[in-house]
Each structure stands twice: as structure tokens, then as C-alpha cells.
PDB file of N, CA and C in Angstrom:
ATOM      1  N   UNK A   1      22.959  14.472  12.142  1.00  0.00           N
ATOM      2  CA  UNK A   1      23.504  13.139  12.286  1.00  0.00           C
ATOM      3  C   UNK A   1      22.432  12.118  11.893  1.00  0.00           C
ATOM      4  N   UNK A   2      22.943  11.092  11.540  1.00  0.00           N
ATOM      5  CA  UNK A   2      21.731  10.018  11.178  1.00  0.00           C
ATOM      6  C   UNK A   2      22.297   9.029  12.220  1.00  0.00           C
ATOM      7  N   UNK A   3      20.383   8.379  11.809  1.00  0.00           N
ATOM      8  CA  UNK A   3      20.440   7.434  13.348  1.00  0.00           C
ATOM      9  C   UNK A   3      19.855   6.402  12.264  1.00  0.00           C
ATOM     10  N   UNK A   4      19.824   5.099  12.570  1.00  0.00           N
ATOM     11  CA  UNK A   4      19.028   3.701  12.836  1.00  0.00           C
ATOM     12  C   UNK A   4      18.446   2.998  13.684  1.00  0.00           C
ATOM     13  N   UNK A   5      17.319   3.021  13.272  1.00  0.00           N
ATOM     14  CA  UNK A   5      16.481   2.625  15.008  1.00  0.00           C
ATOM     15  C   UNK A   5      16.009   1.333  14.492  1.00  0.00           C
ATOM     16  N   UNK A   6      16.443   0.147  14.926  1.00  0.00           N
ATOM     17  CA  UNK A   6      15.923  -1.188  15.197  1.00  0.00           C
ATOM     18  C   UNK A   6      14.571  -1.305  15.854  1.00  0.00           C
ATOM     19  N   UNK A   7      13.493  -1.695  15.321  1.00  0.00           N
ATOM     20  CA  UNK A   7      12.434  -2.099  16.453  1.00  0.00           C
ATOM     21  C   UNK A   7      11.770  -3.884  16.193  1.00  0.00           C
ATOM     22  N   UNK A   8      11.694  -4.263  16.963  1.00  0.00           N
ATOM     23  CA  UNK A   8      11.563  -6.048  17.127  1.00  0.00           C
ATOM     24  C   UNK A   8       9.861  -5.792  16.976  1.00  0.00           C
ATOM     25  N   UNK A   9       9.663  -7.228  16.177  1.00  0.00           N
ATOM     26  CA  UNK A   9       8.100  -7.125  16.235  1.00  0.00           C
ATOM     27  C   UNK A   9       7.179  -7.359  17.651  1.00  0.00           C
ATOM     28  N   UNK A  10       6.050  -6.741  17.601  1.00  0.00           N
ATOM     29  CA  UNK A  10       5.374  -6.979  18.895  1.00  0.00           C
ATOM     30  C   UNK A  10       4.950  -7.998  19.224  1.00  0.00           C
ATOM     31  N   UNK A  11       4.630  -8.569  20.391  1.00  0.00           N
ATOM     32  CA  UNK A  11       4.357  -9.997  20.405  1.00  0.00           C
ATOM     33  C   UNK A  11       3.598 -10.846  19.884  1.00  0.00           C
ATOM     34  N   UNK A  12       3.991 -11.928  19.250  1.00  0.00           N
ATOM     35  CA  UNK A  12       2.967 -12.696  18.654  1.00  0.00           C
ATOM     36  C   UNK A  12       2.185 -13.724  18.885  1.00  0.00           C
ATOM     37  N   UNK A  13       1.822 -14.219  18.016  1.00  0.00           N
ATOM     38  CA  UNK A  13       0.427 -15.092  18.807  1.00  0.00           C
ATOM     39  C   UNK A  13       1.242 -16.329  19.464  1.00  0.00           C
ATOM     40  N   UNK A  14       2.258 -16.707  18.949  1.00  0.00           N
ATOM     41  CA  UNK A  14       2.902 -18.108  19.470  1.00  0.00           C
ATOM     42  C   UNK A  14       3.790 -17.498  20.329  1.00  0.00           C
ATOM     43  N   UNK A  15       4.595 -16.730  20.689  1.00  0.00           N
ATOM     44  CA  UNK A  15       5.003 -15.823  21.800  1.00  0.00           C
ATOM     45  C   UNK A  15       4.049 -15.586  22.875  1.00  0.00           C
ATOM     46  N   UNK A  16       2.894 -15.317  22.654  1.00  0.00           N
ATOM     47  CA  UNK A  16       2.027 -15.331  23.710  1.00  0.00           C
ATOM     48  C   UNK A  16       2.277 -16.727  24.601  1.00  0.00           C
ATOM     49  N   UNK A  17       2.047 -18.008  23.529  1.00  0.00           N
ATOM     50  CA  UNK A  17       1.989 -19.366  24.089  1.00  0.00           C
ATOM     51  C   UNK A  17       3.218 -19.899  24.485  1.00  0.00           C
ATOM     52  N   UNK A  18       4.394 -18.726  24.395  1.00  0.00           N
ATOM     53  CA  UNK A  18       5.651 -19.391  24.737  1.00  0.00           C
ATOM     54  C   UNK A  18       6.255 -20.401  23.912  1.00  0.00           C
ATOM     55  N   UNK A  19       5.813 -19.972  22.926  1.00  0.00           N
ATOM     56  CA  UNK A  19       6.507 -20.483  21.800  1.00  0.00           C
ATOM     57  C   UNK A  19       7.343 -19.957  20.889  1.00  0.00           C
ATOM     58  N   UNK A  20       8.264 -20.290  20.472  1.00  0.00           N
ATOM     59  CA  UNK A  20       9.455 -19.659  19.076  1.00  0.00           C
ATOM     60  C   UNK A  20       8.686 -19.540  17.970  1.00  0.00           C
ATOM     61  N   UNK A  21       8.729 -18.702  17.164  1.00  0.00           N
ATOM     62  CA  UNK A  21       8.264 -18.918  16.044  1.00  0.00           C
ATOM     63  C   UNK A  21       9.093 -18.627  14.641  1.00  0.00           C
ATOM     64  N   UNK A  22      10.398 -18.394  14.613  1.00  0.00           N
ATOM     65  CA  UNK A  22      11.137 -18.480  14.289  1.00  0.00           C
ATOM     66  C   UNK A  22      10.734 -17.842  12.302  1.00  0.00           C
ATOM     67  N   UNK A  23      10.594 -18.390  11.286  1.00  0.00           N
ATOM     68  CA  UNK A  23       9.956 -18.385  10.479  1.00  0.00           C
ATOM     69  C   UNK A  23       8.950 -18.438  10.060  1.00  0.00           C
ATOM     70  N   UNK A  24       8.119 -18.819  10.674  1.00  0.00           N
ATOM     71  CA  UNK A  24       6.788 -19.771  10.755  1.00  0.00           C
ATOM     72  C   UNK A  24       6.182 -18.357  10.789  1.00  0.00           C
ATOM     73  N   UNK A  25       5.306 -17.908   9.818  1.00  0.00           N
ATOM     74  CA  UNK A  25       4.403 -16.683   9.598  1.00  0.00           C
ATOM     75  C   UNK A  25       3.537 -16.135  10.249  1.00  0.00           C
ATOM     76  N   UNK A  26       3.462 -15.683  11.444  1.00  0.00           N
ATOM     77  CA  UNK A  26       2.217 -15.588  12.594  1.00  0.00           C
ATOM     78  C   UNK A  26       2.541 -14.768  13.136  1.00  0.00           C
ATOM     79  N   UNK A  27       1.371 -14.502  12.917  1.00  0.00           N
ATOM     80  CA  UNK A  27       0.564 -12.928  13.052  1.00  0.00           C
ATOM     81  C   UNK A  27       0.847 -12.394  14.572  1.00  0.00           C
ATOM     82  N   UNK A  28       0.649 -11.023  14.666  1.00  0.00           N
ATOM     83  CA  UNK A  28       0.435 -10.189  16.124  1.00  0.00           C
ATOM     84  C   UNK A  28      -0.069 -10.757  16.927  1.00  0.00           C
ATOM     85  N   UNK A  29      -0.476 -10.668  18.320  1.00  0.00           N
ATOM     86  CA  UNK A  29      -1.648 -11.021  19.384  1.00  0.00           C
ATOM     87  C   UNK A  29      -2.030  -9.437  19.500  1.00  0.00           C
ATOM     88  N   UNK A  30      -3.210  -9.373  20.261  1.00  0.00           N
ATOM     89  CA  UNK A  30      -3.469  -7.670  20.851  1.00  0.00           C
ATOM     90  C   UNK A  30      -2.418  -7.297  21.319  1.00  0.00           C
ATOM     91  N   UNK A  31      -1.761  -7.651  22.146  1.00  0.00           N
ATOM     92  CA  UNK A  31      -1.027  -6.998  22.950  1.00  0.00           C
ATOM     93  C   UNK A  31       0.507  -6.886  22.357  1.00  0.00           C
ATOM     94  N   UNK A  32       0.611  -7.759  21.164  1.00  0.00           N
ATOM     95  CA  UNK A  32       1.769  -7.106  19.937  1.00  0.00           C
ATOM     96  C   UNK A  32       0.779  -6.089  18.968  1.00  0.00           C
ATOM     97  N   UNK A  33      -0.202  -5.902  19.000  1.00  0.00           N
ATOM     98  CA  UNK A  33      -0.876  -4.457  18.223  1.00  0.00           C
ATOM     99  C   UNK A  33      -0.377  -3.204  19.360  1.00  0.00           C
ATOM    100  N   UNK A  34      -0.637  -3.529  20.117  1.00  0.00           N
ATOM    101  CA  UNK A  34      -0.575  -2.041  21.510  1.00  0.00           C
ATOM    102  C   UNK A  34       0.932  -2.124  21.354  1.00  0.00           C
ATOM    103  N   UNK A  35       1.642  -2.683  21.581  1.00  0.00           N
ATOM    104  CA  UNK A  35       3.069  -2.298  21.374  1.00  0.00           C
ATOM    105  C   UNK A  35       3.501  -1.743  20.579  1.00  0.00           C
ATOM    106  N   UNK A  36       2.914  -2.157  18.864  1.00  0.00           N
ATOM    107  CA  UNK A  36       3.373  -1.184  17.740  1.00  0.00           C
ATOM    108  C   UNK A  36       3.024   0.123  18.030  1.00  0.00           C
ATOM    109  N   UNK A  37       1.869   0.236  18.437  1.00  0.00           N
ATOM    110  CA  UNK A  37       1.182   1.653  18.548  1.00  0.00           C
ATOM    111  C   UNK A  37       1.869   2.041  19.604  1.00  0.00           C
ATOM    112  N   UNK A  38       2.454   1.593  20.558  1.00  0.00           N
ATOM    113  CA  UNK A  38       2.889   2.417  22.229  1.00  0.00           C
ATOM    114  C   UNK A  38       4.457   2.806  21.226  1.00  0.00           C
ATOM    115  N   UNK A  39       4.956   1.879  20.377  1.00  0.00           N
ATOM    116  CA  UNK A  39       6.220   2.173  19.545  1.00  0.00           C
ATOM    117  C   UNK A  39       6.277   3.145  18.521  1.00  0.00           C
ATOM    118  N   UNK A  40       5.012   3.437  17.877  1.00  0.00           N
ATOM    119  CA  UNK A  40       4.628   4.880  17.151  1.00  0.00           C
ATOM    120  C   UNK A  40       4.644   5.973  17.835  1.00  0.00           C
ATOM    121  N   UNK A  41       3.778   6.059  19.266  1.00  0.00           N
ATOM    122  CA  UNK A  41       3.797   6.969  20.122  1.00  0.00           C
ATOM    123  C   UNK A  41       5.025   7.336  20.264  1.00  0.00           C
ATOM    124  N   UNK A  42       5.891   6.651  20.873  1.00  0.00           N
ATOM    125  CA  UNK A  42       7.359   7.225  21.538  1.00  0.00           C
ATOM    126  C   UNK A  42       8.087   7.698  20.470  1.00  0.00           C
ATOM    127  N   UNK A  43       8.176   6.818  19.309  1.00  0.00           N
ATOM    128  CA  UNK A  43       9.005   7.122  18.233  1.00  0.00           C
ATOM    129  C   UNK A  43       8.637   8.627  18.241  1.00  0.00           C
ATOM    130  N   UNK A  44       7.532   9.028  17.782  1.00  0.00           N
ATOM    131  CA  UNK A  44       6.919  10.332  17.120  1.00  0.00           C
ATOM    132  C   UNK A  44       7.484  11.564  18.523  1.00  0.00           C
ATOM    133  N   UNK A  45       6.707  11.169  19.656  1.00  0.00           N
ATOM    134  CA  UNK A  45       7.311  12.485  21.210  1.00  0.00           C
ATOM    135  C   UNK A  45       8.831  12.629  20.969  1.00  0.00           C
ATOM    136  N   UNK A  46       9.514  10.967  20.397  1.00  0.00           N
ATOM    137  CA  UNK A  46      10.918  11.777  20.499  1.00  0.00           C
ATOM    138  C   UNK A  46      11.557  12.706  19.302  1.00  0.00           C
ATOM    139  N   UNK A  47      10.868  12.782  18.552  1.00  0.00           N
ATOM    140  CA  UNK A  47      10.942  13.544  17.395  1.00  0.00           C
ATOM    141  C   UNK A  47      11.699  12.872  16.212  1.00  0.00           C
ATOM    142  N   UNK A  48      11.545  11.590  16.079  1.00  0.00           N
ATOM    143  CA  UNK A  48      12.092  10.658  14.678  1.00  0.00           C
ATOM    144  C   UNK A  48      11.147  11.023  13.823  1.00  0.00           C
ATOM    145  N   UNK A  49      11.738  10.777  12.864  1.00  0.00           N
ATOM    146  CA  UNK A  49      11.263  11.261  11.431  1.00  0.00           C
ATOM    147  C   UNK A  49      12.059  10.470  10.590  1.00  0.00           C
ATOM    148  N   UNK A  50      11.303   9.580   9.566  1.00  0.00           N
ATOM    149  CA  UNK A  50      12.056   8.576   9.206  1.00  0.00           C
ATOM    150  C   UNK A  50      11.815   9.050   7.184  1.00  0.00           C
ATOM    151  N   UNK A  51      12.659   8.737   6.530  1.00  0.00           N
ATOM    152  CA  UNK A  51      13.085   8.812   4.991  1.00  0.00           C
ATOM    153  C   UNK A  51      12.727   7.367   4.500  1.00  0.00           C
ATOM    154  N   UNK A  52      12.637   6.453   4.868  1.00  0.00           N
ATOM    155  CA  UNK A  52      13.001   4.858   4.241  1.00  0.00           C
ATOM    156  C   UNK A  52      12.162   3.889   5.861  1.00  0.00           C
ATOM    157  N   UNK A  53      12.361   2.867   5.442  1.00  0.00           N
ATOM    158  CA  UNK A  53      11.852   2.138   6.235  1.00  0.00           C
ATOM    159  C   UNK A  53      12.162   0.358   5.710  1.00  0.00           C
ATOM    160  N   UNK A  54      12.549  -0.814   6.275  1.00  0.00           N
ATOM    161  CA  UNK A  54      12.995  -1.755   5.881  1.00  0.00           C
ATOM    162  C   UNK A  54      12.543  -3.197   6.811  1.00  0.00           C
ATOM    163  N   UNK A  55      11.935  -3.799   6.413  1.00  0.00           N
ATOM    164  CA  UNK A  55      11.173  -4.556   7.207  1.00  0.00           C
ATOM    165  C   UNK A  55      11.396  -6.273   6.158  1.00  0.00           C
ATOM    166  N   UNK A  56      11.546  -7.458   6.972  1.00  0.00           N
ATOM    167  CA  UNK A  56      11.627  -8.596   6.669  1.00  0.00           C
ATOM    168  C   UNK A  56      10.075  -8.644   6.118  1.00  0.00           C
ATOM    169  N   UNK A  57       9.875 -10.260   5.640  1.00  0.00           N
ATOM    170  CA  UNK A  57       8.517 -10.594   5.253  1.00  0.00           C
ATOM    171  C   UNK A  57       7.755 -11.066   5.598  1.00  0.00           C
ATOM    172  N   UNK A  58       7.717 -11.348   6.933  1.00  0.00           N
ATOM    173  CA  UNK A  58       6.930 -11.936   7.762  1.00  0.00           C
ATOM    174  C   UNK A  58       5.787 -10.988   8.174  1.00  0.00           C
ATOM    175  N   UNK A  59       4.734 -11.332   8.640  1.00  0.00           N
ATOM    176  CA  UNK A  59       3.345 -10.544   8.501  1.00  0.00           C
ATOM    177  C   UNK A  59       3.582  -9.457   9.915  1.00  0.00           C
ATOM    178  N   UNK A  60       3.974 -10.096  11.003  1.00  0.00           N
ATOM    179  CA  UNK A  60       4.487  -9.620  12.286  1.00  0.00           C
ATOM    180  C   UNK A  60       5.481  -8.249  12.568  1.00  0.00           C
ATOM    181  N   UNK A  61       6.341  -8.394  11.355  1.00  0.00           N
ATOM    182  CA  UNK A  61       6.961  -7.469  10.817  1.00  0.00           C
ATOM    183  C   UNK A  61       6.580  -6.506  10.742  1.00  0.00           C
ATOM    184  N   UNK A  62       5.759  -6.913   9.513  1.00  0.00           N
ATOM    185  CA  UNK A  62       5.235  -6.102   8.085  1.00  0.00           C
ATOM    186  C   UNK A  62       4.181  -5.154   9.306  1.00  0.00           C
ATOM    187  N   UNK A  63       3.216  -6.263  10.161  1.00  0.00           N
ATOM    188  CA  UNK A  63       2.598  -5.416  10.660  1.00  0.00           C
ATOM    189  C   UNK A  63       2.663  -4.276  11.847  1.00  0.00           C
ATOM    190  N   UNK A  64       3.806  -4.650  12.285  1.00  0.00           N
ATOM    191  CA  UNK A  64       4.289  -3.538  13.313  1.00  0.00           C
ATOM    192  C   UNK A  64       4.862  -2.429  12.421  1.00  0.00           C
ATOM    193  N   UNK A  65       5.618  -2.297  11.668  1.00  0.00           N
ATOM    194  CA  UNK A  65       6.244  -1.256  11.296  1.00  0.00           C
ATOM    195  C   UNK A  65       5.179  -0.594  10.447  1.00  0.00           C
ATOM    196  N   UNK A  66       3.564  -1.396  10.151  1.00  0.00           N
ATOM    197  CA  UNK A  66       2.691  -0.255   9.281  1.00  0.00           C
ATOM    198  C   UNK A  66       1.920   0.393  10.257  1.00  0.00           C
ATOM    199  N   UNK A  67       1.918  -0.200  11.938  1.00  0.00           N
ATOM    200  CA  UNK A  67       1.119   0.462  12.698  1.00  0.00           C
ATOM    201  C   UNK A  67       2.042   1.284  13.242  1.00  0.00           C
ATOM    202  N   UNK A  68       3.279   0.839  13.680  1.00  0.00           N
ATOM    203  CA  UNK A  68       3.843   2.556  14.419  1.00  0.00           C
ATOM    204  C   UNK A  68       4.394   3.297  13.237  1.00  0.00           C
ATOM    205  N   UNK A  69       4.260   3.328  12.004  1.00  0.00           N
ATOM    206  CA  UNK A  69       4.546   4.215  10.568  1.00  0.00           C
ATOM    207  C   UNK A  69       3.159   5.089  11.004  1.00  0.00           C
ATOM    208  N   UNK A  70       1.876   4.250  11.227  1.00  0.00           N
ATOM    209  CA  UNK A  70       0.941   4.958  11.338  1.00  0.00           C
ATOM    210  C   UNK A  70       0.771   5.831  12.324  1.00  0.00           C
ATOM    211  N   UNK A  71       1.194   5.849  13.308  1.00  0.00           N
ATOM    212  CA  UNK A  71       1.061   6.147  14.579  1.00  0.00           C
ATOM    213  C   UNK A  71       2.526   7.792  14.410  1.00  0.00           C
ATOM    214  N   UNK A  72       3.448   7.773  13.496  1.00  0.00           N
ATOM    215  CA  UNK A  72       4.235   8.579  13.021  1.00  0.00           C
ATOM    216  C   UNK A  72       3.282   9.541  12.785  1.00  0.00           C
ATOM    217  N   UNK A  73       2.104   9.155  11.428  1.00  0.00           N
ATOM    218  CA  UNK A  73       2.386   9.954  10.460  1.00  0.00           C
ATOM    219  C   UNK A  73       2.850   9.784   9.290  1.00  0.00           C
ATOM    220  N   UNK A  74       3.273   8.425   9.003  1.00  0.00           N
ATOM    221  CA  UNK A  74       4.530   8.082   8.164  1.00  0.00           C
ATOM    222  C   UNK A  74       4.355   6.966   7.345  1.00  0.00           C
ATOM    223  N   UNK A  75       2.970   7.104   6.706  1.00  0.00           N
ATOM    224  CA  UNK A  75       2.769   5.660   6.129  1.00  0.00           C
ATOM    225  C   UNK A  75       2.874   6.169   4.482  1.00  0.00           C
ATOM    226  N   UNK A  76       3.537   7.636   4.195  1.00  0.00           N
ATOM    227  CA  UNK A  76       3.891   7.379   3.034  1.00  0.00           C
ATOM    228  C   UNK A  76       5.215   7.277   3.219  1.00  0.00           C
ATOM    229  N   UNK A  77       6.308   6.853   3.664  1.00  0.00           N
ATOM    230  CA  UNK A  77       7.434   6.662   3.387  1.00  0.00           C
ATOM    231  C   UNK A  77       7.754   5.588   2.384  1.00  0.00           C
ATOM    232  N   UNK A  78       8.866   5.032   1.781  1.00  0.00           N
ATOM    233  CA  UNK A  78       9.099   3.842   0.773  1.00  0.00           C
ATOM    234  C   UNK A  78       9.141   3.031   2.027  1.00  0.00           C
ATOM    235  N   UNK A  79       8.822   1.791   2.126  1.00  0.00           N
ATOM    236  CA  UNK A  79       9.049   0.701   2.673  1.00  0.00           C
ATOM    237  C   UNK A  79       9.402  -0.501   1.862  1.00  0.00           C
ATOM    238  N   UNK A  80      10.521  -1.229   2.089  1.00  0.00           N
ATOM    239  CA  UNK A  80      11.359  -2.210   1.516  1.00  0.00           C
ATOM    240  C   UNK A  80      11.279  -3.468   2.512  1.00  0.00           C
ATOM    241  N   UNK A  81      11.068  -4.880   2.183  1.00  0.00           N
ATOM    242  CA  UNK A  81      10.932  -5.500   2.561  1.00  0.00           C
ATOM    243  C   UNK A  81      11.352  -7.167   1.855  1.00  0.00           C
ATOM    244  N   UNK A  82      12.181  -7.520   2.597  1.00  0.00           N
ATOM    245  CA  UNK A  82      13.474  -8.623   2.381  1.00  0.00           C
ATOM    246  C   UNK A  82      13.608  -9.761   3.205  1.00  0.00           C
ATOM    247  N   UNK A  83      13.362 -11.044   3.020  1.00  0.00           N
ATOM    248  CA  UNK A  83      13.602 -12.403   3.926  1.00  0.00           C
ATOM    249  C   UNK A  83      14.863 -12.116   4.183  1.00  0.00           C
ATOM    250  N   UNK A  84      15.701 -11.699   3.579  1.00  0.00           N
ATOM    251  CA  UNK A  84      17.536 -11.141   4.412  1.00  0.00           C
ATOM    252  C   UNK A  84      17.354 -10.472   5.456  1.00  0.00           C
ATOM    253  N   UNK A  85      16.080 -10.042   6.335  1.00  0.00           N
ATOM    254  CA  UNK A  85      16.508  -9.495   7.463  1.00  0.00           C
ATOM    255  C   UNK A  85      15.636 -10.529   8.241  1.00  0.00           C
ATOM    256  N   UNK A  86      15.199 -11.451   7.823  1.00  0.00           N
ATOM    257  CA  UNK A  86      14.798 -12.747   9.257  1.00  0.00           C
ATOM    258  C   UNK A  86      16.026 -13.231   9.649  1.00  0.00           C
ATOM    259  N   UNK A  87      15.736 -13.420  10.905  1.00  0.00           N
ATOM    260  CA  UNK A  87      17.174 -14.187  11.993  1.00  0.00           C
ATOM    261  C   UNK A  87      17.368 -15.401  11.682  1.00  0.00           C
ATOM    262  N   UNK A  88      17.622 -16.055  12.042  1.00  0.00           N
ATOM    263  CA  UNK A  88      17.923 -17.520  11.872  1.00  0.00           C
ATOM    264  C   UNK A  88      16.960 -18.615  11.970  1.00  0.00           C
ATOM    265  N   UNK A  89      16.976 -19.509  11.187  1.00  0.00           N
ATOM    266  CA  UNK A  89      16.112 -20.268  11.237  1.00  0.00           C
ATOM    267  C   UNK A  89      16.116 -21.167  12.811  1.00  0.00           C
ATOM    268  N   UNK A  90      14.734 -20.986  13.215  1.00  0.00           N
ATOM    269  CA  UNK A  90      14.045 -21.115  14.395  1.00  0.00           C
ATOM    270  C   UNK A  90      12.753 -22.081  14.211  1.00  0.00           C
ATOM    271  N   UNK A  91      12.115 -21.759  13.580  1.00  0.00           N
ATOM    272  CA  UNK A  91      10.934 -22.166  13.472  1.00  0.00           C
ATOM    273  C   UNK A  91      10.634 -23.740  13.789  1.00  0.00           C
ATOM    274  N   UNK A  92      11.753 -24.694  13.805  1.00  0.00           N
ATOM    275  CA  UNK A  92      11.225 -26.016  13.989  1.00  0.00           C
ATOM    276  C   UNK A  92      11.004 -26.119  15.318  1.00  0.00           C
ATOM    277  N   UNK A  93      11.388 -25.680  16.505  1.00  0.00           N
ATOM    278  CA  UNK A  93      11.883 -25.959  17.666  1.00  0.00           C
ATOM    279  C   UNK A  93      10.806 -24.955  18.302  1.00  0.00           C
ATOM    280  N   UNK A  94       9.590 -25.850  19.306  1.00  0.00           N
ATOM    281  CA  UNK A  94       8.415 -25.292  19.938  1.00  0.00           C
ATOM    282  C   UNK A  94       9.331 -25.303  21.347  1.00  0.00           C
ATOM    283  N   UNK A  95       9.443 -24.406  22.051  1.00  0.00           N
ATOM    284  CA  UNK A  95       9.237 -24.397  23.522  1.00  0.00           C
ATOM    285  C   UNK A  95       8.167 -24.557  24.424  1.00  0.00           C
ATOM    286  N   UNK A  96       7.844 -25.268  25.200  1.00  0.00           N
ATOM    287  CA  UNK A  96       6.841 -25.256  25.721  1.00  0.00           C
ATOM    288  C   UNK A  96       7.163 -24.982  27.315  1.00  0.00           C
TER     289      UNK A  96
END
């Protein structure tokens, strides 16, 4: 059977500050690095094994899915990457 596994990027630096960041290009914090990697770990114990891989263009993205790819095993897979999979535009609107 085939599966699709969604994974959200790890937290980022304006997420840390309680902020949206919607579009706005910004990067991981540590503790969105340990998540990719705690998200490689589990992925891999549960026995996924991935063919393809598809990631928006944002760096946050880009960089979670190359650390738990890494954390697979799996950083030769094709990876595809498309502004058609960012959510909605967010980015103007800071929460504080």
C-alpha cells in the first residue's frame, strides 16, 4: 500500500518569537533542527522508506526535509521543490 506522510517544518526562528511567518523566508531555530532530526529518527524505527520527496521553497522547508532525509538514510532520493506547496499568504501579519 502507499502512504503520504505530511511533515510541517520545525520551528522557526520567528515562531520561537511568536510570530507568523507566513512567507517571509526564515530559517530553523535549534530546537526546529532537533525536531527534524527527532522526525528522521521516528520516520526511519517506523520503517518508511521514501521513493520521491516534495518540499515548498522556503529554507525551513527545504531544511527539515534534508535533515530528517538525513537522519533516513535518504538524502539520495529526487527531491522536488515548488512555491505551490506554501499555505497562504501570511507573512504580513506579526503576532505578538
Amino acid at each position: 500500500m502507499k502512504k503520504i506522510v505530511l511533515l510541517r517544518h520545525g520551528e522557526s526562528t520567528w515562531n520561537k518569537g511568536k510570530s507568523v511567518t507566513g512567507w517571509t523566508d526564515v530559517d530553523l531555530s535549534e530546537k526546529g533542527l532537533l525536531e527534524a532530526r527527532k522526525a528522521g529518527e521516528v520516520l526511519k524505527k517506523e520503517g518508511f522508506v521514501f521513493d520521491v520527496a516534495y518540499t515548498s521553497v522556503l529554507k525551513r522547508a527545504i531544511r527539515t526535509l534534508w535533515i530528517t532525509l538525513d537522519g533516513m538514510d535518504l538524502m539520495w532520493i529526487p527531491v522536488y521543490n515548488s512555491w505551490r506547496l506554501m499555505r497562504g499568504i501570511m507573512g504580513f501579519a506579526r503576532v505578538k
